[in-house]
Protein backbone atom coordinates (compact mmCIF):
# COMPACT_ATOMS: atom_id res chain seq x y z
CA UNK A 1 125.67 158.37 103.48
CA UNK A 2 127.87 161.41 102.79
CA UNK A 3 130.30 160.47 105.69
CA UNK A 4 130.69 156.93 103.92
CA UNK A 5 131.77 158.53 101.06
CA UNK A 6 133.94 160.51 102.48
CA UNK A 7 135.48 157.45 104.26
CA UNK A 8 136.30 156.06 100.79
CA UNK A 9 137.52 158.90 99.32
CA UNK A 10 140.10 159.28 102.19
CA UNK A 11 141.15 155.17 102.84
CA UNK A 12 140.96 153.63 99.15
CA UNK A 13 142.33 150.42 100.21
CA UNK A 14 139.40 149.78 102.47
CA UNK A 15 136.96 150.57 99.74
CA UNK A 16 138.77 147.67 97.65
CA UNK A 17 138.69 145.34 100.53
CA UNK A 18 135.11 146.27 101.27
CA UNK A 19 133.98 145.89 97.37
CA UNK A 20 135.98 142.66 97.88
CA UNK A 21 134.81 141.17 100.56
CA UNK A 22 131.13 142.05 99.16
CA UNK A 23 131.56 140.36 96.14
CA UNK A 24 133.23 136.88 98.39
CA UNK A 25 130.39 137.47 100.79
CA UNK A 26 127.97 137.08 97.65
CA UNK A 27 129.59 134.77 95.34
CA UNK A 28 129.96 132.07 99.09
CA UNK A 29 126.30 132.90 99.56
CA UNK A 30 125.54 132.12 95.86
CA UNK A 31 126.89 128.85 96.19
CA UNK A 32 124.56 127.66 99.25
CA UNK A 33 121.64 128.75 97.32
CA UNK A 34 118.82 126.16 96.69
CA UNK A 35 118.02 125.89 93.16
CA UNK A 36 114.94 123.37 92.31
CA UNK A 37 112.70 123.02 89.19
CA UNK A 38 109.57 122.57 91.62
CA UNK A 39 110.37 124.50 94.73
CA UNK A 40 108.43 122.78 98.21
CA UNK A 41 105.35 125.11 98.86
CA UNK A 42 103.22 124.56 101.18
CA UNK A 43 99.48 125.48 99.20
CA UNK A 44 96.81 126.22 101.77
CA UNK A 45 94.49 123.54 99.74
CA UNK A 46 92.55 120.93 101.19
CA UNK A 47 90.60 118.06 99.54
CA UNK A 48 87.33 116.07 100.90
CA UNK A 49 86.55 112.82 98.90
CA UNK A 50 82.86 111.40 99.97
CA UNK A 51 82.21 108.09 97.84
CA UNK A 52 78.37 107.36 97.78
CA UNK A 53 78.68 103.29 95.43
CA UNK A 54 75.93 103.49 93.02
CA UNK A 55 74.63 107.02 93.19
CA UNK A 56 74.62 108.88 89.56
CA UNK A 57 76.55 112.69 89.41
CA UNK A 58 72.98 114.69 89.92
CA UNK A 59 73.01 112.72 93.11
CA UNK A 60 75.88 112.78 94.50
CA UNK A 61 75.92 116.43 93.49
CA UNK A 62 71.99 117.00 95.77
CA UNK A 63 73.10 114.87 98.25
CA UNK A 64 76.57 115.23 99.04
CA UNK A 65 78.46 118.28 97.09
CA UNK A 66 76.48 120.66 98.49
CA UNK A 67 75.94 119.65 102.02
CA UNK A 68 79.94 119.32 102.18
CA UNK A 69 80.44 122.84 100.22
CA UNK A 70 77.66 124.53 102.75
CA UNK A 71 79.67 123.64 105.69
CA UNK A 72 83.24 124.66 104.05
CA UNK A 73 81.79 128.04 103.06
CA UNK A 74 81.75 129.45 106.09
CA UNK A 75 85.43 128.62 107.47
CA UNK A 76 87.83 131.76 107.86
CA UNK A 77 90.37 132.63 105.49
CA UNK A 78 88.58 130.65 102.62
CA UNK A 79 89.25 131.75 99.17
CA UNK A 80 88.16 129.70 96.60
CA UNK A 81 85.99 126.71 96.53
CA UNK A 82 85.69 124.29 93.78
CA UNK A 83 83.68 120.72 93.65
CA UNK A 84 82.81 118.10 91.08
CA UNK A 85 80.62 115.52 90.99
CA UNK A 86 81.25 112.10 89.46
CA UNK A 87 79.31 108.51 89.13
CA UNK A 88 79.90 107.62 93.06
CA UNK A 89 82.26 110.09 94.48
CA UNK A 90 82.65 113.67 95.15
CA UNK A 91 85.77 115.91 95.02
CA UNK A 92 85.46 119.33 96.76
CA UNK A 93 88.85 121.56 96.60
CA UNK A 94 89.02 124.10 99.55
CA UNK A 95 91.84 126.44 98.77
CA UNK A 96 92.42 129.48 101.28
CA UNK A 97 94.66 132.43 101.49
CA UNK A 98 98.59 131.84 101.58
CA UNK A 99 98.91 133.64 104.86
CA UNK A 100 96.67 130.89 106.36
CA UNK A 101 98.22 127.81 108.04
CA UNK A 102 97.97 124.78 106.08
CA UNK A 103 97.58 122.51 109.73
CA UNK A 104 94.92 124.71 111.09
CA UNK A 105 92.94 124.85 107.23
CA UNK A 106 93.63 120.90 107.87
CA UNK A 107 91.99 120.85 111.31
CA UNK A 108 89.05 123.34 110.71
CA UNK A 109 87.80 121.05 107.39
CA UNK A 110 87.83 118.15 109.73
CA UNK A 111 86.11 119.08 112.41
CA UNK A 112 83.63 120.52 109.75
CA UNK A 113 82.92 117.25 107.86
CA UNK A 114 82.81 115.19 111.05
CA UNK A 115 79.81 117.26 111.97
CA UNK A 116 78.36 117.09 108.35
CA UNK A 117 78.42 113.03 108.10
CA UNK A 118 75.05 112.44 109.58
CA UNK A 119 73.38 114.88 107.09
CA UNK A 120 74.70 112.75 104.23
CA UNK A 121 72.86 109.77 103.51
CA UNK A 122 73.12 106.16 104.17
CA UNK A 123 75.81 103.99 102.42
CA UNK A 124 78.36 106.56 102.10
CA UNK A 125 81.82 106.10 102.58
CA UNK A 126 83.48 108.24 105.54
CA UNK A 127 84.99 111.37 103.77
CA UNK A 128 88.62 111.79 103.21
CA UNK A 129 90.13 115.13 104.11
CA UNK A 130 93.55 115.12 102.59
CA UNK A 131 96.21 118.26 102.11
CA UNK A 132 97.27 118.99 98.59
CA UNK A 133 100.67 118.07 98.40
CA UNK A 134 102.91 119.30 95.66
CA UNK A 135 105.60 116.93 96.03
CA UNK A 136 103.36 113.75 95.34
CA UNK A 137 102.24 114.95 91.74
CA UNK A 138 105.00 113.43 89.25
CA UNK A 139 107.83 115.23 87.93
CA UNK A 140 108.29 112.94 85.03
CA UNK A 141 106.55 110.67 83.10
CA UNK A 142 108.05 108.00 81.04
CA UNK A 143 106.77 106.01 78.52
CA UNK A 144 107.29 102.26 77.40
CA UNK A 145 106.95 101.84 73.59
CA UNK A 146 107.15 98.28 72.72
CA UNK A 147 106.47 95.59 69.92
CA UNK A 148 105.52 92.96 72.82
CA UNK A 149 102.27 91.98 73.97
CA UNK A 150 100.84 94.40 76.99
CA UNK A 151 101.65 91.85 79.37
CA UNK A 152 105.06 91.48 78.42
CA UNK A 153 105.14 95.03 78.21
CA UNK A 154 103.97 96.01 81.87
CA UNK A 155 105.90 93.33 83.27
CA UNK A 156 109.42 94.66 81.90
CA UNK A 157 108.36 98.35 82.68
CA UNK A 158 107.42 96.85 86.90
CA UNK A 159 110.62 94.69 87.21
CA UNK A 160 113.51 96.28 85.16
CA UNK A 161 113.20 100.12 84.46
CA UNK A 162 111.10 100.46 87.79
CA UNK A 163 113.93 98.98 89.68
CA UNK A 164 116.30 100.79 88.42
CA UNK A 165 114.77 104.06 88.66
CA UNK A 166 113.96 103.40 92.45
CA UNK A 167 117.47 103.28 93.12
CA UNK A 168 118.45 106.23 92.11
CA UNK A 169 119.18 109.54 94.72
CA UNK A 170 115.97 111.49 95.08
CA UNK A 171 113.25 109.08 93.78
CA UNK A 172 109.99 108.57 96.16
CA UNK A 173 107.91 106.38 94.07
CA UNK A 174 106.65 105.10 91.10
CA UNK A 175 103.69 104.18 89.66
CA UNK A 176 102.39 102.17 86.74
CA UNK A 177 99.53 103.32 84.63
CA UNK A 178 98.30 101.58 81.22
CA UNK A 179 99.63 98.14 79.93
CA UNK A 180 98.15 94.63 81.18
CA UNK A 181 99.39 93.41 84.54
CA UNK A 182 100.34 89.75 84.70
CA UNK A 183 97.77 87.61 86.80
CA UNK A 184 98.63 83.98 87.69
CA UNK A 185 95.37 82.08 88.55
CA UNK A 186 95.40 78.36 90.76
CA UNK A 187 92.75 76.77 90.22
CA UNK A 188 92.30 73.50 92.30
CA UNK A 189 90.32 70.46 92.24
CA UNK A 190 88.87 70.18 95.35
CA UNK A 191 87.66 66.10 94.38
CA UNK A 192 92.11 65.62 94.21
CA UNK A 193 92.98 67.51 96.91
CA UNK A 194 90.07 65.71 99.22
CA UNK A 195 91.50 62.72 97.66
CA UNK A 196 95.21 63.39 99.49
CA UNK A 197 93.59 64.75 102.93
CA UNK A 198 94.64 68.32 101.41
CA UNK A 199 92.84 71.95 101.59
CA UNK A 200 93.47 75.07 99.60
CA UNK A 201 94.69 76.84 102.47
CA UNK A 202 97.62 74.34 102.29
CA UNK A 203 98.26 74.97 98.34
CA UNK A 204 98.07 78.77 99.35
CA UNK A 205 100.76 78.35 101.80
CA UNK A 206 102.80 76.32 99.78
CA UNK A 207 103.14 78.78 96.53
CA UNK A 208 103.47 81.48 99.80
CA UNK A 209 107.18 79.96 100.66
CA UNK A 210 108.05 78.91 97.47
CA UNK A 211 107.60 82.58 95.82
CA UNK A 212 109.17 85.04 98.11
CA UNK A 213 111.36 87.77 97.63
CA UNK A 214 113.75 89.08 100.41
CA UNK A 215 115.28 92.73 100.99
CA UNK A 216 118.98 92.54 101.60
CA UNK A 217 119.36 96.04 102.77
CA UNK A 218 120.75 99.30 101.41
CA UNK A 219 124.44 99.78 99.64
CA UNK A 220 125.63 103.43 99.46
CA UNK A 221 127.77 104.19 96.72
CA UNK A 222 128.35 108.33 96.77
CA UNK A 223 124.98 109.73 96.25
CA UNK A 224 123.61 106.37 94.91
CA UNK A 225 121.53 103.91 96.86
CA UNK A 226 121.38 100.86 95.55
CA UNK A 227 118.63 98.20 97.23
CA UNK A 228 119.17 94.26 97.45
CA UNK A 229 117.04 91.92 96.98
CA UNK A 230 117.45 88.22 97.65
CA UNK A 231 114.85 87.58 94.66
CA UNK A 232 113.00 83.63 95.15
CA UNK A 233 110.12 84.80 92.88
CA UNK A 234 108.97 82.44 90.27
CA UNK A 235 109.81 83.75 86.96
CA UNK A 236 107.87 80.89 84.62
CA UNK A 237 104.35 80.20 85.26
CA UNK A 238 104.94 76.52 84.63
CA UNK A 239 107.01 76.33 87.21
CA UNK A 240 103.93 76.71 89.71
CA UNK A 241 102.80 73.37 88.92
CA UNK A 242 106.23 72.10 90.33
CA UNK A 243 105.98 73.22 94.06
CA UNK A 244 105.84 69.89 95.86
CA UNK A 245 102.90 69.61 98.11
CA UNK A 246 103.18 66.16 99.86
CA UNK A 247 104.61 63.35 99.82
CA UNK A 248 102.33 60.38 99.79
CA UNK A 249 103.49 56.39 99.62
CA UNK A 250 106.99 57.40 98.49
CA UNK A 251 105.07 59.49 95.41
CA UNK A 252 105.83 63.27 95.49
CA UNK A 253 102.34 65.27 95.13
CA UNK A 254 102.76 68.15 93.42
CA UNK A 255 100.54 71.50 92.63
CA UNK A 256 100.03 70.54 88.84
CA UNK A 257 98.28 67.04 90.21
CA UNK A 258 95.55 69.00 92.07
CA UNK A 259 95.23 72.16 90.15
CA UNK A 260 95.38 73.62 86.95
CA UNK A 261 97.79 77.10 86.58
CA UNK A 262 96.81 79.04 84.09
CA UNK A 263 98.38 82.44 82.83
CA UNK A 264 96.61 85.49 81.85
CA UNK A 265 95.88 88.81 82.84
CA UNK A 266 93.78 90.96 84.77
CA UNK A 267 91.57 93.54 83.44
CA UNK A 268 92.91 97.20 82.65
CA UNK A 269 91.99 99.16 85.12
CA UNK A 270 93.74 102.33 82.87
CA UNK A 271 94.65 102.95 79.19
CA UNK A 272 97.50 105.22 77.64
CA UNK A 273 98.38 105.33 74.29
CA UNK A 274 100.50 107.97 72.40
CA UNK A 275 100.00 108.32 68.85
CA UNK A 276 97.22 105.76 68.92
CA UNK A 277 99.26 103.03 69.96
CA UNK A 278 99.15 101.49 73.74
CA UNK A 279 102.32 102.20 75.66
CA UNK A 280 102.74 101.68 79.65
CA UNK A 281 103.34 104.57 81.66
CA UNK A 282 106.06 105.34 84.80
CA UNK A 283 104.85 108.31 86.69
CA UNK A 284 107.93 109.11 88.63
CA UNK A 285 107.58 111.38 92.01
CA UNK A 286 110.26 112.94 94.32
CA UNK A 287 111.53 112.43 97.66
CA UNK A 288 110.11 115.30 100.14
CA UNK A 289 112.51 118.13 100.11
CA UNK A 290 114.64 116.35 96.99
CA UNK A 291 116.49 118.80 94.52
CA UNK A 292 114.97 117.91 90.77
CA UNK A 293 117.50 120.18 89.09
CA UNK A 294 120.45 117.61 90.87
């Protein structure tokens, strides 16, 4: 390095446009850096669901977790390996070593299970081998804190703020956890509709066309992406009992004269609460390869 020194030494406006043209060189290579709060990486982790309906933990545990951990045991480049037994299902997590590729971790657990399946025992679910994906866990969770009744709640969360975060740059998907969702039951007479020469099938495919909702495509404005929607939903309940059906002797038969629509709501299939109190959740997850700092 002596010789570069002596370079300097000697031509001192070539050391200032070398220290120069360093510091561009760095400062235009600074710029083109990726910067992202949750970086893609590509874990060498793979997950096999078995569901066995009706079997209790100690079970599925004798029956299933170990058979399926036996066979994973043995697969090169393993490093940990991690089950758990619930009421009908087992989770084993294989995770190997980060110089191992994820596709041929992927491959090897397949062809593993798909020689284990006849060991397990009858009634079980085919097992689902899935790759741990970082990007599909949420990045942000937002919750809906209202005075309204669950159902009211839920539905403003699914058709207004869900909307509207799904059109923003970067979003993959959204989902809804807690609240009540809306559930608008039909229930017909089957004496009336006889009576008219009607079925249910045709009441099904009547409330089909009259409650429809059609995309109208994609608007790009700069990095927004705004979706349209020609909407034809039915927004009132009541309004059910309205959708013409037939028309018999001049007299229009309508849904309300052969069935009664009621509005309620399903079961909960989850609960979230903060502070005690029942609020509706948005789990929001990225785009693949989407920056979350921008």
């Amino acid at each position: 390095m002596q010789w570069l020194a002596r370079v300097c030494v000697r031509y001192p406006v070539f050391t200032w446009v070398l220290v120069l043209s360093l510091g561009v060189f760095g400062i235009a290579s600074m710029q083109g850096l990726g910067v992202d709060r949750f970086p893609k990486i590509d874990f060498p982790a793979i997950v096999v669901t078995t569901v066995l309906p009706g079997a209790s933990p100690e079970q599925v545990e004798t029956e299933v977790t170990e058979i399926v951990e036996e066979q994973l045991n043995s697969i090169a480049g393993l490093d940990e390996l991690t089950s758990n037994s619930y009421e009908g299902s087992s989770v084993v997590v294989a995770r190997f070593d980060l110089e191992k590729d994820v596709g041929e971790a992927s491959e090897e657990v397949r062809d593993r299970v798909a020689r284990l399946v006849s060991q397990l025992p009858d009634g079980i679910d085919q097992p689902r081998v899935e790759r741990i994906d970082p990007d599909a866990a949420p990045i942000m969770l937002v919750a809906v804190r209202t005075n309204r009744s669950p159902l009211e709640a839920t539905d403003f969360a699914d058709r207004v703020i869900r909307r509207r975060i799904e059109s923003l740059a970067g979003v993959g998907g959204i989902s809804i956890s807690g609240g009540r969702e809306r559930d608008i039951q039909v229930i017909v007479d089957p004496d009336k509709l006889g009576a008219i020469g009607l079925t249910a099938r045709d009441v099904q495919r009547a409330l089909a066309a009259e409650n429809v909702e059609i995309p109208g495509g994609d608007v790009v404005q700069g990095e927004r992406t705004l979706q349209l929607r020609v909407s034809g939903r039915i927004a009132d309940p009541k309004e059910f009992g309205l959708i013409p059906l037939v028309t018999r002797d001049g007299k229009v038969i309508r849904v309300s004269d052969v069935a009664e629509v009621l509005d309620s709501g399903r079961d909960p299939e989850s609960v979230a609460t903060i502070d005690g109190e029942e609020v509706v959740i948005l789990s929001i997850r990225k785009q693949s390869g989407a920056n979350t700092v921008a």
